[in-house]
N, C-alpha and C. Protein backbone atom coordinates (compact mmCIF):
# COMPACT_ATOMS: atom_id res chain seq x y z
N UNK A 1 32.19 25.61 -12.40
CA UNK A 1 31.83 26.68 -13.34
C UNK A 1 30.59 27.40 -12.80
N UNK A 2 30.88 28.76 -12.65
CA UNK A 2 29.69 29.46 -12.13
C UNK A 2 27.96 29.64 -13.44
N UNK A 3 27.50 29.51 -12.77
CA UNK A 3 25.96 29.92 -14.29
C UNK A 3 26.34 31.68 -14.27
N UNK A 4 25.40 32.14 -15.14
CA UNK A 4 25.55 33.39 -15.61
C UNK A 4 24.03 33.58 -14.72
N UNK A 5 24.30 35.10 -14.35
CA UNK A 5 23.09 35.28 -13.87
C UNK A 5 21.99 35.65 -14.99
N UNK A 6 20.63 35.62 -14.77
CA UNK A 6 19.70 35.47 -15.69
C UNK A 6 18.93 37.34 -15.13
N UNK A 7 18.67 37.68 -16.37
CA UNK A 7 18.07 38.67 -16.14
C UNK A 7 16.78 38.85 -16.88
N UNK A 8 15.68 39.14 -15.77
CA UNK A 8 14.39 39.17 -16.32
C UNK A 8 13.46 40.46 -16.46
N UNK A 9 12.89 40.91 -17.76
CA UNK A 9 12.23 42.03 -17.73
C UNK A 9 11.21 41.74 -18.03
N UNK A 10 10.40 42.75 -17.31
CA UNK A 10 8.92 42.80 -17.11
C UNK A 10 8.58 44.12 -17.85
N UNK A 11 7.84 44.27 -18.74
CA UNK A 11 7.65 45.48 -19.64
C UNK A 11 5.98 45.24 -20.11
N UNK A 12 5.67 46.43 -20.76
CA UNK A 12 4.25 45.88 -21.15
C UNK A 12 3.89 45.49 -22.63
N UNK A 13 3.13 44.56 -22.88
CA UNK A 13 2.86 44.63 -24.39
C UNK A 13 1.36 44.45 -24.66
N UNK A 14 1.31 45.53 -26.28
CA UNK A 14 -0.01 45.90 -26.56
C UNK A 14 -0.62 44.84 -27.18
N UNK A 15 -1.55 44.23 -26.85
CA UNK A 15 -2.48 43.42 -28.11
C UNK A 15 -3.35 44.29 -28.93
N UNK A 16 -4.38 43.50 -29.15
CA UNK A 16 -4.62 43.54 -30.90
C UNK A 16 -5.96 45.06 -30.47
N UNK A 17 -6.35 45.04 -29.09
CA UNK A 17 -7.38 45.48 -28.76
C UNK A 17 -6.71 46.77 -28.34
N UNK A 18 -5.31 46.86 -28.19
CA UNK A 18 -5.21 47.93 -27.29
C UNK A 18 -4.91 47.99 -26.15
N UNK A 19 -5.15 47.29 -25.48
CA UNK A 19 -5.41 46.93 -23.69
C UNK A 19 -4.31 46.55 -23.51
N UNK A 20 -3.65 46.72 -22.42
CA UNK A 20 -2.10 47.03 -21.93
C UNK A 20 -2.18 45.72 -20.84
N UNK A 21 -1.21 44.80 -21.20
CA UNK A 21 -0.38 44.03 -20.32
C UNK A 21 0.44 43.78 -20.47
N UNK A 22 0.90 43.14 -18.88
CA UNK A 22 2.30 43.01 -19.13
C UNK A 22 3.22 41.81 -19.14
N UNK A 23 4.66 41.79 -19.50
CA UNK A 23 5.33 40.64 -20.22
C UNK A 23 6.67 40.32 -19.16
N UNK A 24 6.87 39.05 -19.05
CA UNK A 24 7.90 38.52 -18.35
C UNK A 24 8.40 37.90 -19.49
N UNK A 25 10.40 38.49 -20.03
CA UNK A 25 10.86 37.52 -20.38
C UNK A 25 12.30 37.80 -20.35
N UNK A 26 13.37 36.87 -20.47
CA UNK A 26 14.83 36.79 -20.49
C UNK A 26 15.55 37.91 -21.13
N UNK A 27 16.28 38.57 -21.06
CA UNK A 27 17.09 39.45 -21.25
C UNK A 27 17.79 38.10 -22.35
N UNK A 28 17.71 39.14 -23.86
CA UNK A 28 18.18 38.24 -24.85
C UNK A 28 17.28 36.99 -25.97
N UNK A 29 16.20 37.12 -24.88
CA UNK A 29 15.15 36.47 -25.82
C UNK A 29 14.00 36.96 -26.31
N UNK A 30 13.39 36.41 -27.42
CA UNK A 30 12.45 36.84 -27.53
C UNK A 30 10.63 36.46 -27.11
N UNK A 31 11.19 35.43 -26.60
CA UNK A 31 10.61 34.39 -26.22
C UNK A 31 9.54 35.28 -24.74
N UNK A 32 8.11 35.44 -24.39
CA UNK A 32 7.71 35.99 -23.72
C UNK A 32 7.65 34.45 -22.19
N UNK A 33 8.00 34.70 -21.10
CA UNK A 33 7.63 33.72 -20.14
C UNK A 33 5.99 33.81 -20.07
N UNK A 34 6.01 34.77 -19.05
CA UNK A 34 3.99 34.56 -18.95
C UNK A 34 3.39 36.24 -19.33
N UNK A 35 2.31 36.19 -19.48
CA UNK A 35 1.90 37.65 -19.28
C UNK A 35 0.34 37.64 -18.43
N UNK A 36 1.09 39.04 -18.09
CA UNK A 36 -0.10 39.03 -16.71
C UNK A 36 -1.14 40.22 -17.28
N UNK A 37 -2.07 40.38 -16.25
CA UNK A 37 -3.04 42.00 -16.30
C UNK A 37 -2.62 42.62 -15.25
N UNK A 38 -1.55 42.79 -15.12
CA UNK A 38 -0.71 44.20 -13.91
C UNK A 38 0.95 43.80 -13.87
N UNK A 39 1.34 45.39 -14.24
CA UNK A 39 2.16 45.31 -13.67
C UNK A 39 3.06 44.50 -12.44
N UNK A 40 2.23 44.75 -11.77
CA UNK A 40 2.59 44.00 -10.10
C UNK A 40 2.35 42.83 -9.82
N UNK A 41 1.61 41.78 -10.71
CA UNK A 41 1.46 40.51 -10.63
C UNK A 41 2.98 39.99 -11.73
N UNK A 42 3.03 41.01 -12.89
CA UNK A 42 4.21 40.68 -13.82
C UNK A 42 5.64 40.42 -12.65
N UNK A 43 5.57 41.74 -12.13
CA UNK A 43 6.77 41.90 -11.27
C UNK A 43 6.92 40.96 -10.34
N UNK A 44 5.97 40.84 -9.36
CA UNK A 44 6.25 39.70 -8.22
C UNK A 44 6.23 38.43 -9.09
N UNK A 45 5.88 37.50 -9.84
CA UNK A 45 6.23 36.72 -10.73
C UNK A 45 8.15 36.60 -11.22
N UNK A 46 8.40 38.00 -11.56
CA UNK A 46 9.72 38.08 -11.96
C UNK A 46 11.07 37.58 -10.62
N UNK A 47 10.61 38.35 -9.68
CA UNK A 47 10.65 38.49 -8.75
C UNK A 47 11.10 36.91 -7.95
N UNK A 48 9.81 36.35 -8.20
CA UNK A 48 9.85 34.87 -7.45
C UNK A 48 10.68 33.88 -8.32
N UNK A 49 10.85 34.09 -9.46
CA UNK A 49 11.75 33.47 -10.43
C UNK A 49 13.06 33.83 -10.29
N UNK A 50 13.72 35.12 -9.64
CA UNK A 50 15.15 35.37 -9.34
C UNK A 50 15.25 34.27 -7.91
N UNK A 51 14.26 34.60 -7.01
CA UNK A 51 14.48 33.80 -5.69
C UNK A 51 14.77 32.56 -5.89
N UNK A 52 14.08 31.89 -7.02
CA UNK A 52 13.91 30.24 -7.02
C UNK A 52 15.42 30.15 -7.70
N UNK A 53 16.13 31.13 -8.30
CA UNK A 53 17.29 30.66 -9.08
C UNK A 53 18.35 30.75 -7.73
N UNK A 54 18.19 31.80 -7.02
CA UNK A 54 19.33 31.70 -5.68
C UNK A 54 20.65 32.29 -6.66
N UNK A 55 20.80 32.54 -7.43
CA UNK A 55 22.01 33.10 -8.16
C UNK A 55 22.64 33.99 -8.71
N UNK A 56 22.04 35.54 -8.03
CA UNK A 56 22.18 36.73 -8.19
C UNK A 56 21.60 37.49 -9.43
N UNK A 57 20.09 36.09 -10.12
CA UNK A 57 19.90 37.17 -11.17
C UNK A 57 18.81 38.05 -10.58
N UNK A 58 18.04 39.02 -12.13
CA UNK A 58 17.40 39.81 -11.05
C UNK A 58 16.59 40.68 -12.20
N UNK A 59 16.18 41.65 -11.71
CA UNK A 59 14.45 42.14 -12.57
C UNK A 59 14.64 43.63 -13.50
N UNK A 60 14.63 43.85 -13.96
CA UNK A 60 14.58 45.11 -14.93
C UNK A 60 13.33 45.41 -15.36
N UNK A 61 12.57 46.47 -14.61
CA UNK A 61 11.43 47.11 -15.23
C UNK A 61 11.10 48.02 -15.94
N UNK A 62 10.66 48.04 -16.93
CA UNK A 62 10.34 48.99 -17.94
C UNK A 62 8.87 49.73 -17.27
N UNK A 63 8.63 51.10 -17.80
CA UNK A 63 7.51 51.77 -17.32
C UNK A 63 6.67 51.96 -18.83
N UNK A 64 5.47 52.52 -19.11
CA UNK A 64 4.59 52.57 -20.50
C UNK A 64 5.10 52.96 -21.01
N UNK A 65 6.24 53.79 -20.64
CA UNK A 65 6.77 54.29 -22.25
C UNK A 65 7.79 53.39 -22.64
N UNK A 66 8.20 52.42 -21.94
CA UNK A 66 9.16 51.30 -22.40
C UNK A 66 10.72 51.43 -21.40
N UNK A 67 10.69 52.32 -21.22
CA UNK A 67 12.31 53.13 -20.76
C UNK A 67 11.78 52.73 -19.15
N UNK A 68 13.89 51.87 -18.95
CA UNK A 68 13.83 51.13 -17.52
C UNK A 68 13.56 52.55 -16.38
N UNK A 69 12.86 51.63 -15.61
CA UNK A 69 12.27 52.40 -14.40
C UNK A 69 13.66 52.03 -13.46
N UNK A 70 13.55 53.06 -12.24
CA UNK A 70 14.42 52.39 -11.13
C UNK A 70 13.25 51.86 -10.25
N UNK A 71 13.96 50.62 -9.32
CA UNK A 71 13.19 49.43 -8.38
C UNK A 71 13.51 50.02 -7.50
């Protein structure tokens, strides 16, 4: 039986202050994995989590206004 591939988005979310970071989590959950202070630490994070799965999943980035970016 094959796994389903896992798809991970990296998007940003606001706290209480305002200040913009950003969020790693499962396509389907609500559940946040980690959150970073950049974009680009979010992403390569996402990133290294498709590699470690080896199983064709893969990254969906959202830009500040929320709406997927192309990679």
């Amino acid at each position: 039986m094959a796994s389903e591939k896992t798809v991970y988005h990296v998007s940003k979310r606001e706290d209480k202050e305002g200040s913009r970071e950003w969020k790693v989590f499962i396509q389907g959950s609500s559940k946040v994995i980690k959150i970073f202070e950049t974009q680009k630490e979010a992403l390569d994070y996402a990133k290294s989590l498709c590699k470690n799965k080896d199983d064709g999943s893969y990254v969906m980035l959202h830009g500040l206004d929320g709406k997927l970016r192309k990679m």
